[in-house]
N, C-alpha and C. Protein backbone atom coordinates (compact mmCIF):
# COMPACT_ATOMS: atom_id res chain seq x y z
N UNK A 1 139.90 115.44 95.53
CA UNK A 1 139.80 115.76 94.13
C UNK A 1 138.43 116.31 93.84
N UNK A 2 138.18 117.41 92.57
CA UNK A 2 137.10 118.04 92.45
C UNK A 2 136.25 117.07 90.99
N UNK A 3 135.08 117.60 91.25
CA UNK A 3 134.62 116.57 90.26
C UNK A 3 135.10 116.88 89.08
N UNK A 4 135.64 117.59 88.05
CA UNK A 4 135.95 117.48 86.80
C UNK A 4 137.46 116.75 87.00
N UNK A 5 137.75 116.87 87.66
CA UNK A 5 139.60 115.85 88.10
C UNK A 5 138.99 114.74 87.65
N UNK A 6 137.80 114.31 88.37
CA UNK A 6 137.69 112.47 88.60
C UNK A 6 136.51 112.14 86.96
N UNK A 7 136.02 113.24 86.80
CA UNK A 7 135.38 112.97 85.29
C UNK A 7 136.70 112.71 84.07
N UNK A 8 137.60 113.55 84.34
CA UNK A 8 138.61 113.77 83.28
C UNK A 8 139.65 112.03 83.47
N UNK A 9 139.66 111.94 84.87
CA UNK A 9 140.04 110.36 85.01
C UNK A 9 139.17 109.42 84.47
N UNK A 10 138.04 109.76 84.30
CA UNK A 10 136.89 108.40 84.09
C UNK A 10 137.01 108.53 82.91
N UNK A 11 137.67 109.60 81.90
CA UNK A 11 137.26 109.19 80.34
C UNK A 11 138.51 108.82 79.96
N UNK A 12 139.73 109.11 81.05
CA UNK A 12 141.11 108.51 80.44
C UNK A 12 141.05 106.93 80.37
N UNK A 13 140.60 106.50 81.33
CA UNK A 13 140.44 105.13 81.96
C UNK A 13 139.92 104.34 80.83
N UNK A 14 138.32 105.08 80.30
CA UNK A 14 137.57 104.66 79.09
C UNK A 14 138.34 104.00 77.95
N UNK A 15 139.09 105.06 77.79
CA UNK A 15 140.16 105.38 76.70
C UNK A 15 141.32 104.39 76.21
N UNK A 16 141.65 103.51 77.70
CA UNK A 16 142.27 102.48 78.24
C UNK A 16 141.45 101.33 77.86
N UNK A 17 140.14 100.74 77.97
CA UNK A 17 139.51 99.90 78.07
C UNK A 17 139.27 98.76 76.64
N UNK A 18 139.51 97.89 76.34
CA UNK A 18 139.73 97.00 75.02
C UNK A 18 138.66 96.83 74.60
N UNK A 19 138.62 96.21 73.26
CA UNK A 19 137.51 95.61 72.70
C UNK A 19 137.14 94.41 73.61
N UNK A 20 138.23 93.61 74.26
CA UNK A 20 137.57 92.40 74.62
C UNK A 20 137.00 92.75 76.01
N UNK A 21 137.55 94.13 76.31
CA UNK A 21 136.78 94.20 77.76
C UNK A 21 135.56 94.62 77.80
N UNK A 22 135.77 95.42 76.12
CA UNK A 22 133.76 95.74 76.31
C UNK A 22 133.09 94.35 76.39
N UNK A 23 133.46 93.79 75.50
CA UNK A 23 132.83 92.59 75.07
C UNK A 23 132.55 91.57 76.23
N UNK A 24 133.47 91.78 76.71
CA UNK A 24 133.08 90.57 78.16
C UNK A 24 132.48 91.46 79.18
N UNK A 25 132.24 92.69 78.78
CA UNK A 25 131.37 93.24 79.77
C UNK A 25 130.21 93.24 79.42
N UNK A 26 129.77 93.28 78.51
CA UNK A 26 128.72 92.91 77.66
C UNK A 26 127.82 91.85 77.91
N UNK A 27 128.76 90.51 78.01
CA UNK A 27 128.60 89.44 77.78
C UNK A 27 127.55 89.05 79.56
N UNK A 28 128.90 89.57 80.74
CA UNK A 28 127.97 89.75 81.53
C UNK A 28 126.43 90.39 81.59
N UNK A 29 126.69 91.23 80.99
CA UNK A 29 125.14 92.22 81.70
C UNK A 29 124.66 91.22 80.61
N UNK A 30 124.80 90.34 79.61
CA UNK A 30 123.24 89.85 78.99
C UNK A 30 122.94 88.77 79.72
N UNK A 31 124.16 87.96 80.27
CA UNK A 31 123.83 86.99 81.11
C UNK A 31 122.70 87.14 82.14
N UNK A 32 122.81 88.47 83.01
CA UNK A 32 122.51 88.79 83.92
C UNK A 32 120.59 88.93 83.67
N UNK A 33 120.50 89.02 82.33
CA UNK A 33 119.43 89.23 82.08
C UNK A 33 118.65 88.24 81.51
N UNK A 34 119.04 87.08 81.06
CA UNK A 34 118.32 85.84 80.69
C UNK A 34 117.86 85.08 81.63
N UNK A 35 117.70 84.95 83.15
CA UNK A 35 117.11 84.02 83.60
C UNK A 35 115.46 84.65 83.33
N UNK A 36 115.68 86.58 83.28
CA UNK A 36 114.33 87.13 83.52
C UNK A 36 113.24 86.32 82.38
N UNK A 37 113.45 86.51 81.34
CA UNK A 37 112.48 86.11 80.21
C UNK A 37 111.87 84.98 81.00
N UNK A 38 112.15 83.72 81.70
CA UNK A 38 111.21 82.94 82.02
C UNK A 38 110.18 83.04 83.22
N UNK A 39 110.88 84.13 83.88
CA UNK A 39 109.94 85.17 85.09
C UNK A 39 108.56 85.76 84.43
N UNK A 40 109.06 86.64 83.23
CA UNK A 40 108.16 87.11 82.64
C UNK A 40 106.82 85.79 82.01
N UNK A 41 107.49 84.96 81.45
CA UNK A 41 106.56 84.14 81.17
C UNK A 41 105.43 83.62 81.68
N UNK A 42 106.25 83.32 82.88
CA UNK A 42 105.08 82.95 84.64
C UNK A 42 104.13 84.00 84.37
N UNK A 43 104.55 85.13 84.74
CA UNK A 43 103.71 86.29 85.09
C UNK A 43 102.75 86.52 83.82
N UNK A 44 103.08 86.18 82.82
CA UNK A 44 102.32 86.12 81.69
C UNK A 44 101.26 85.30 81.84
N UNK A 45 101.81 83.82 82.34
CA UNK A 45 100.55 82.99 81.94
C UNK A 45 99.61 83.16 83.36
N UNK A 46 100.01 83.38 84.81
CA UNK A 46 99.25 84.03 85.39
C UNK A 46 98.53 84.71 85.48
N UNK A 47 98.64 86.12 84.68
CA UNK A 47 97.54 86.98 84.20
C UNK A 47 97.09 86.33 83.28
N UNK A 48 96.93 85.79 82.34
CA UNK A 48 96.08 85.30 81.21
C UNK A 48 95.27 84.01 82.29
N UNK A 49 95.59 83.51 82.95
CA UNK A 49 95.05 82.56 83.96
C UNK A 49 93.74 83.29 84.75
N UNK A 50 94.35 84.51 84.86
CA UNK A 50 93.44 85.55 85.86
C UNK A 50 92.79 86.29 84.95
N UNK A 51 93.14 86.68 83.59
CA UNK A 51 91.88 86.97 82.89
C UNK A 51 90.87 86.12 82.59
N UNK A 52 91.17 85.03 82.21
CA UNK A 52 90.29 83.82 82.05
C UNK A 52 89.27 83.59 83.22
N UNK A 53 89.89 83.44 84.33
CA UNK A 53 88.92 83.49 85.70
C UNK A 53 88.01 84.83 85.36
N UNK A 54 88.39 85.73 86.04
CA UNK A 54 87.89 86.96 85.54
C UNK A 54 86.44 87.15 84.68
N UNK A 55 87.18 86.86 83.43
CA UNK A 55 86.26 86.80 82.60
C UNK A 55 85.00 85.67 83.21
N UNK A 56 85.11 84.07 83.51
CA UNK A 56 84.13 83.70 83.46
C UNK A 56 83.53 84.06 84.73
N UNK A 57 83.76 84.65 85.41
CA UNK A 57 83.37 85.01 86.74
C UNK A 57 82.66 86.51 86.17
N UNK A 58 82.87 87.34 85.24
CA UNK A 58 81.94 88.04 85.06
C UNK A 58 80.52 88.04 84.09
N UNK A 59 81.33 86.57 83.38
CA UNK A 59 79.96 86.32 82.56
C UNK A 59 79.05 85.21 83.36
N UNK A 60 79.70 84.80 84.71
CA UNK A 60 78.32 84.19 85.63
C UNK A 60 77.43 85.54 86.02
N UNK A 61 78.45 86.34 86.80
CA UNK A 61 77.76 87.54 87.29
C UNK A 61 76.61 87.96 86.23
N UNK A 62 77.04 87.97 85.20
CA UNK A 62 76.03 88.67 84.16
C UNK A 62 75.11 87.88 83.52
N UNK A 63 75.00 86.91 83.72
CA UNK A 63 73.97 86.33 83.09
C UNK A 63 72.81 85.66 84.71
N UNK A 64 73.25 86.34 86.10
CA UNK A 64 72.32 86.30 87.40
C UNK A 64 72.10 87.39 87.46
N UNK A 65 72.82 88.46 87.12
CA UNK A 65 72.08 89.98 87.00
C UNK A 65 71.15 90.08 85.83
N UNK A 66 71.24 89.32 84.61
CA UNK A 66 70.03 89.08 83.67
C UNK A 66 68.57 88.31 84.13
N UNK A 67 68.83 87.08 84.94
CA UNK A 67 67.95 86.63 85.68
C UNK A 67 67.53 87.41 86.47
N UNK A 68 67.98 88.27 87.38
CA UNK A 68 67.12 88.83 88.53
C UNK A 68 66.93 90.13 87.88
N UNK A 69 67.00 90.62 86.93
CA UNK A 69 66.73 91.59 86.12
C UNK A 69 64.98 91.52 85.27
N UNK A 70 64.89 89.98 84.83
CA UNK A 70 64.01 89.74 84.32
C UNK A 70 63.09 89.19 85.15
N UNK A 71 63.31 89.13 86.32
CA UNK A 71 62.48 88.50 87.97
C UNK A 71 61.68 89.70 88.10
N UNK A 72 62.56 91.04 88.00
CA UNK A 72 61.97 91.85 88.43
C UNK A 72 61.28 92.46 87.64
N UNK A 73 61.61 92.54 86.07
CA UNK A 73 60.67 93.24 85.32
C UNK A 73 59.30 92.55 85.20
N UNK A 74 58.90 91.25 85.37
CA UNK A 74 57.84 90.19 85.32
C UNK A 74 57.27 90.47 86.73
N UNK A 75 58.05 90.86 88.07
CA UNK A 75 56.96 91.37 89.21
C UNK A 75 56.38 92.17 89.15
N UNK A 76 57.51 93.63 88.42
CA UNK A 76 57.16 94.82 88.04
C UNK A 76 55.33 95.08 87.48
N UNK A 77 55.70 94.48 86.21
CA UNK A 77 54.69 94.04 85.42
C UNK A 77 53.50 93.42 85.93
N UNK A 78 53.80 92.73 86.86
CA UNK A 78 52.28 92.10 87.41
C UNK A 78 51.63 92.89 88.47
N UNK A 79 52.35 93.72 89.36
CA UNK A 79 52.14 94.70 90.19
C UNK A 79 51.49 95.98 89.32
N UNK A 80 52.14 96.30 88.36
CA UNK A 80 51.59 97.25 87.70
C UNK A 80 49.69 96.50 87.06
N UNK A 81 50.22 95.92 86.45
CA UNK A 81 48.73 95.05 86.01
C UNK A 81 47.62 95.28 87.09
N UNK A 82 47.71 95.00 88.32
CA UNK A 82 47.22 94.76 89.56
C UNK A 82 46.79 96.04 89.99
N UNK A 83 47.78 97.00 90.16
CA UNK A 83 47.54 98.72 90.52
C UNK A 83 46.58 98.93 89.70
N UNK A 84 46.82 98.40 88.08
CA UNK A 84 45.83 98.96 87.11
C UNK A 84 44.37 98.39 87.36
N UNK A 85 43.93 97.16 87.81
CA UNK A 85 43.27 96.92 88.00
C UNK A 85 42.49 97.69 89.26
N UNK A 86 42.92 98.03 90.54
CA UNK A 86 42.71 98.53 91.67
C UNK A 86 41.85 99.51 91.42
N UNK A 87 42.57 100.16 90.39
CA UNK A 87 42.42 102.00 90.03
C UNK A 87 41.65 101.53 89.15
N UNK A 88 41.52 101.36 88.34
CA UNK A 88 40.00 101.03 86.99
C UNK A 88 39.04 100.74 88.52
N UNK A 89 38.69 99.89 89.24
CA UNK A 89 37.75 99.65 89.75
C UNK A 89 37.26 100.83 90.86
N UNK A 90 38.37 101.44 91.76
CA UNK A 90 38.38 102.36 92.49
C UNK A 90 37.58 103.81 91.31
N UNK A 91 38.41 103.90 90.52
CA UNK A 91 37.45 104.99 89.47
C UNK A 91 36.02 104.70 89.26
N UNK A 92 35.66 103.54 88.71
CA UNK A 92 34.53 103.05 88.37
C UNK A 92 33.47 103.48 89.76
N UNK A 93 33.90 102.81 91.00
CA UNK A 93 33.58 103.08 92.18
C UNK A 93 33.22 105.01 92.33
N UNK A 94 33.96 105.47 92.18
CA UNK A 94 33.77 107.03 92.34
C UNK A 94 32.98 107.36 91.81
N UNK A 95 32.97 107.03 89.95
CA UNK A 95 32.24 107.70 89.17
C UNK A 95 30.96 107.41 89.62
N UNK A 96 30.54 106.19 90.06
CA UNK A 96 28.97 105.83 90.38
C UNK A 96 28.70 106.50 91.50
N UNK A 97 29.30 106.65 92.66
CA UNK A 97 28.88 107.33 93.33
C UNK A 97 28.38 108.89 93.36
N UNK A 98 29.53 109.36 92.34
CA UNK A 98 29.22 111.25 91.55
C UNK A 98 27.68 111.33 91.06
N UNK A 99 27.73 110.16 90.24
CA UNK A 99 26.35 109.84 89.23
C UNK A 99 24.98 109.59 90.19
N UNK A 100 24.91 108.86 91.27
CA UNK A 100 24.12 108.42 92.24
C UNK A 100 23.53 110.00 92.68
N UNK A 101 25.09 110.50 93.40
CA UNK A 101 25.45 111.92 93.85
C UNK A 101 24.62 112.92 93.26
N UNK A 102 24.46 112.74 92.17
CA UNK A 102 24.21 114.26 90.80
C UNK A 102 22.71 113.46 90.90
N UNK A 103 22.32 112.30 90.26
CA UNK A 103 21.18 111.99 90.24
C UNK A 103 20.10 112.51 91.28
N UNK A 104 20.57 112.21 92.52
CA UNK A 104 19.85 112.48 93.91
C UNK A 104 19.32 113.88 93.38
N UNK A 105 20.70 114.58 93.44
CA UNK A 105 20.70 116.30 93.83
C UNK A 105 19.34 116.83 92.60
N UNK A 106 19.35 115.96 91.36
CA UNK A 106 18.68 116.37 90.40
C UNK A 106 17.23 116.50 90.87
N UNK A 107 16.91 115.02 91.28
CA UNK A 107 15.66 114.36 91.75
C UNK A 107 15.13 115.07 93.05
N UNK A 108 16.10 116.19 93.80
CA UNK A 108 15.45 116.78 95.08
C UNK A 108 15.43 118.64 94.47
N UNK A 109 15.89 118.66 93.78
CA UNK A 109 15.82 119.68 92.89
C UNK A 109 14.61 119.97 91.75
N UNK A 110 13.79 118.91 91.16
CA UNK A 110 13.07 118.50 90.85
C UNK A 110 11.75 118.28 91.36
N UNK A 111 11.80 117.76 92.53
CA UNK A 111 10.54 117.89 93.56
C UNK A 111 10.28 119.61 94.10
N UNK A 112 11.81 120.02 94.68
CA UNK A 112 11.63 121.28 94.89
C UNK A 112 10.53 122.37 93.68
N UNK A 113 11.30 122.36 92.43
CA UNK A 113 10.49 122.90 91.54
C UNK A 113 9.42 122.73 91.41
N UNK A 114 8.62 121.57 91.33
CA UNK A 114 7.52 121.27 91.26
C UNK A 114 6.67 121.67 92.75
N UNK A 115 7.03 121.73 93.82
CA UNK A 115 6.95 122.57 95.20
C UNK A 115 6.49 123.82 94.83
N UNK A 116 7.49 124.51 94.08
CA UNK A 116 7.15 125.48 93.70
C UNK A 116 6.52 126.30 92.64
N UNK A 117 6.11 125.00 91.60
CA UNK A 117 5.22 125.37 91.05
C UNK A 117 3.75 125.10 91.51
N UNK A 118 3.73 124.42 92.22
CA UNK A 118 2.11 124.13 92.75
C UNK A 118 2.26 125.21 93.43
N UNK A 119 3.03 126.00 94.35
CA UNK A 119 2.64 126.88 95.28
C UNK A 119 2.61 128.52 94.18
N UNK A 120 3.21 128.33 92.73
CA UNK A 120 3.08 129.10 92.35
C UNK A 120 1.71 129.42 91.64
N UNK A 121 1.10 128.10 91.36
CA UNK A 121 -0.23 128.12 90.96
C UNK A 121 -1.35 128.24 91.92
N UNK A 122 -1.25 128.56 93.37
CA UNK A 122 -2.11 128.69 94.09
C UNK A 122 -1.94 130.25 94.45
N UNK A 123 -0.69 130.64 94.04
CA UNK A 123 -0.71 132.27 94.22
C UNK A 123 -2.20 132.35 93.18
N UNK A 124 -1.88 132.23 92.09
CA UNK A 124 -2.57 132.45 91.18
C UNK A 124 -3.61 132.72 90.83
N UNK A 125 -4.12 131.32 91.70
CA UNK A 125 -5.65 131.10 91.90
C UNK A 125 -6.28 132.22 93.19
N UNK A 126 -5.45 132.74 93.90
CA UNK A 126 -5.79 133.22 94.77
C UNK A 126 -5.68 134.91 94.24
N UNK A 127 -5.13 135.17 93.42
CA UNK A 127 -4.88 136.44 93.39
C UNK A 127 -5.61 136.90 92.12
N UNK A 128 -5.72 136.00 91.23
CA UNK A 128 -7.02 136.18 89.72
C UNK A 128 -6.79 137.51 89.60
N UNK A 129 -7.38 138.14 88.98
CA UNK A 129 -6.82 139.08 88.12
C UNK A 129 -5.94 140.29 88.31
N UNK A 130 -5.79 140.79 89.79
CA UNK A 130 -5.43 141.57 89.97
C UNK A 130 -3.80 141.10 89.59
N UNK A 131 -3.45 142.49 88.67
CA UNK A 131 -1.90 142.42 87.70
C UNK A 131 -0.62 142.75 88.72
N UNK A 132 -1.42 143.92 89.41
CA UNK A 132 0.02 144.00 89.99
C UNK A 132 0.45 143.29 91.00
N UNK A 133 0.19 142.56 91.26
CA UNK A 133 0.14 141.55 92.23
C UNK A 133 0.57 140.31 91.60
N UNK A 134 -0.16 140.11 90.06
CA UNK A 134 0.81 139.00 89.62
C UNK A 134 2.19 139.21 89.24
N UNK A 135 2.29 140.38 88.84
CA UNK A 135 3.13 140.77 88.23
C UNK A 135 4.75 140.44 89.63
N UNK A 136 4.09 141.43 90.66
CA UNK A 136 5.08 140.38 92.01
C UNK A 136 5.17 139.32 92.69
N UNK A 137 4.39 139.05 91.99
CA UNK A 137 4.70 137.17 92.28
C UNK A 137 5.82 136.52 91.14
N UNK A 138 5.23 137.25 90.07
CA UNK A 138 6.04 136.39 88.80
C UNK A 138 7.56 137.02 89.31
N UNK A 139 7.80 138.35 89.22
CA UNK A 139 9.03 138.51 90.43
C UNK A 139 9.93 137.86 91.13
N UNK A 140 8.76 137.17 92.22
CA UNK A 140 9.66 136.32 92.95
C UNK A 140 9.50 135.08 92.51
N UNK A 141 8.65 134.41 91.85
CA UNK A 141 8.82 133.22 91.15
C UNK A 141 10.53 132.97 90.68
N UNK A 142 10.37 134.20 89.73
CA UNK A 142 11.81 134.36 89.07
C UNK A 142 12.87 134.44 90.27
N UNK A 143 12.84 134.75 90.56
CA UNK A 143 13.92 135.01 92.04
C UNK A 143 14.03 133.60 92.28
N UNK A 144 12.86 132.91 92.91
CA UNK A 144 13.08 131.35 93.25
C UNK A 144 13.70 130.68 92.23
N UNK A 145 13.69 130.55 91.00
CA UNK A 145 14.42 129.99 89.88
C UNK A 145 15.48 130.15 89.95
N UNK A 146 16.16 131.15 89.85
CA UNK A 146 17.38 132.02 90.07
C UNK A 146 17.79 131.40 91.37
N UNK A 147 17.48 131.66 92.64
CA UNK A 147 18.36 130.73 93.12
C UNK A 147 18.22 129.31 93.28
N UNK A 148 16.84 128.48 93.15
CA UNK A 148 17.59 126.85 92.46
C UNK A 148 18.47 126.90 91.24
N UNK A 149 18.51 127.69 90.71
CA UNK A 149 19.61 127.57 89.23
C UNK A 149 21.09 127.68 90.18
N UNK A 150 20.73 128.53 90.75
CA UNK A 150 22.63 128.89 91.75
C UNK A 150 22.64 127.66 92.69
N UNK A 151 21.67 127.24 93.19
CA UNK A 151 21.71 125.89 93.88
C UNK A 151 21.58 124.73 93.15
N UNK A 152 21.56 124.25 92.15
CA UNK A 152 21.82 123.37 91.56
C UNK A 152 23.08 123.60 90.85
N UNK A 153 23.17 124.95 90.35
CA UNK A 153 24.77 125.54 89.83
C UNK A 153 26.15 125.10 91.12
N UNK A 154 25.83 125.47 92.06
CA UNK A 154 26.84 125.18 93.36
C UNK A 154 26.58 124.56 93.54
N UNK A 155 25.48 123.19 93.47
CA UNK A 155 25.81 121.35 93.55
C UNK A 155 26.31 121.22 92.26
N UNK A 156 26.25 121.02 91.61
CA UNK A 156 27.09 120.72 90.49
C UNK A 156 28.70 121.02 90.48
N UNK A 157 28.46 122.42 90.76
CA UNK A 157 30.07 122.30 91.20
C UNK A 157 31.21 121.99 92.20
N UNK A 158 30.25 122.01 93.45
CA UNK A 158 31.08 121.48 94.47
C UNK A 158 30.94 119.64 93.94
N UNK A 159 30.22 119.21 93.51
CA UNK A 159 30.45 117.65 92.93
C UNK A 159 31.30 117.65 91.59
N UNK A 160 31.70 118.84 91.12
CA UNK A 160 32.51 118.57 90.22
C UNK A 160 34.01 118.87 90.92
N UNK A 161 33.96 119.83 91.51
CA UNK A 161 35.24 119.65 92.52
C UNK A 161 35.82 118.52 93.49
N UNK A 162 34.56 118.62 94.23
CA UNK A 162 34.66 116.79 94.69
C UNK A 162 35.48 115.39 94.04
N UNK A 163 34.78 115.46 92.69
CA UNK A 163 35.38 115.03 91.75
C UNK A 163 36.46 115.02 91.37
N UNK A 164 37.14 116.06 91.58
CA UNK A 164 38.39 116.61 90.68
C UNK A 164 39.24 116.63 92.11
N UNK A 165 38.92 116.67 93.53
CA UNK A 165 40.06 115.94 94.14
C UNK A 165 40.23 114.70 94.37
N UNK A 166 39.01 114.26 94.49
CA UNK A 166 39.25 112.58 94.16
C UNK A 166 40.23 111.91 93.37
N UNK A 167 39.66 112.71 92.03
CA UNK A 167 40.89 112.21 90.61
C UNK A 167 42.23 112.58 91.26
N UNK A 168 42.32 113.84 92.06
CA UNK A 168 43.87 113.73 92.45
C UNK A 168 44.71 112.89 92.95
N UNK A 169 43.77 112.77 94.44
CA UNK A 169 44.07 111.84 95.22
C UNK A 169 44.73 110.86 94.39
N UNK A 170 44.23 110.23 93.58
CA UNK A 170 43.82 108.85 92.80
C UNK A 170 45.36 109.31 92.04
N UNK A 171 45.89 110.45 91.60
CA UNK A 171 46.64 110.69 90.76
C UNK A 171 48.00 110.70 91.91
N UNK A 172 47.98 111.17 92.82
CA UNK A 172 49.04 111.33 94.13
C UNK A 172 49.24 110.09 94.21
N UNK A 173 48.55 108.68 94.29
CA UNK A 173 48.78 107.23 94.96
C UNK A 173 49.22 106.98 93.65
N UNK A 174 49.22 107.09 92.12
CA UNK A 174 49.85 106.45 91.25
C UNK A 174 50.81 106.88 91.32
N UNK A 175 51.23 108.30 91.58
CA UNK A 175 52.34 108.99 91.77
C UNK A 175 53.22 107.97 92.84
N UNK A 176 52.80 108.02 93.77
CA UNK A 176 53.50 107.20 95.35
C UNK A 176 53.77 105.35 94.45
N UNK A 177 52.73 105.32 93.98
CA UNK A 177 53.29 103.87 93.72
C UNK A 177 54.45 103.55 92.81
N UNK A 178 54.16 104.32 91.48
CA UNK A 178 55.04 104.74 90.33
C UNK A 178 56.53 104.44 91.35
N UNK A 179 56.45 105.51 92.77
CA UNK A 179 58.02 105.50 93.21
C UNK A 179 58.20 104.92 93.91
N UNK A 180 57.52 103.79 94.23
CA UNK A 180 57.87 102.81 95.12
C UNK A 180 58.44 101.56 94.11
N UNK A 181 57.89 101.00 93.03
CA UNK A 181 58.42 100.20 92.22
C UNK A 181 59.49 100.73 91.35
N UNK A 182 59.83 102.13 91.05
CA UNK A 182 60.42 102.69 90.21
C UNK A 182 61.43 103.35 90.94
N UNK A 183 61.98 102.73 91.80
CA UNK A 183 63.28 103.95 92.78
C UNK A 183 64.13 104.64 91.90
């Protein structure tokens, strides 16, 4: 038989079928379905059993991730304190030495001049009136000025450079530390 034969049988059949046969067919399929509701119940209070766990199992978790949270911001903190201290003293340390540094350079710069002014006053004495002669001395006097000015100009600045990689340095290790406590 082709399928519309056996469809056209299945709705004659229908057609045949009583009220009381729906009804007791009925009656089965609800049967069939009442033991479930107390299945469901289990499974109900199981998950609510397992949320409950759950839950307090994440509010232990979270209140030891608050503790070791606040472990670490209080090491954090004292390490930082400590770096800060390192570096204030390490600076302090530099700067005196720049200052020592610059002082020296001043104080041999200073003798120099005075070097050269006694030797400029013995031109002097030696050469009395004749002009053109002072006149090339005062020349190179000036010349000698000119370059202690460039030599005290290029100590000054190679100690200010000096300086200014130091501060780097100093700025690279806060950098390195910054990422060692701060991953």
């Amino acid at each position: 038989m082709d399928k519309e034969t056996l469809e056209y049988l299945d709705q004659k059949w229908f057609g045949l079928a009583t009220k009381e046969d729906i009804e007791k067919l009925r009656q089965e399929t609800k049967a069939g379905f009442r033991p479930i509701p107390p299945a469901l119940e289990e499974v109900k209070e199981g998950l609510r059993k397992l949320q409950t766990e759950t839950q307090s199992t994440l509010d232990q978790t979270n209140l030891k991730v608050e503790s070791l949270l606040q472990q670490a911001r209080e090491e954090t903190r004292v390490a930082f304190d400590q770096a800060n201290k390192g570096m204030n003293s390490l600076l302090q340390t530099v700067v005196q030495e720049e200052r020592q540094s610059f002082t020296s350079a001043v104080g041999e710069t200073q003798k120099e001049i005075e070097h050269l002014n006694a030797g400029a006053g013995k031109i002097d004495e030696q050469i009395g009136g004749l002009i053109e002669e002072m006149t090339t001395l005062s020349g190179t006097i000036r010349g000698g000025f000119k370059e202690i000015k460039e030599e005290l100009g290029a100590m000054i600045k190679f100690s200010s450079a000096d300086l200014e990689k130091k501060i780097h340095a100093l700025e690279t290790r806060i950098k390195a530390l910054e990422k060692i406590v701060f991953p």
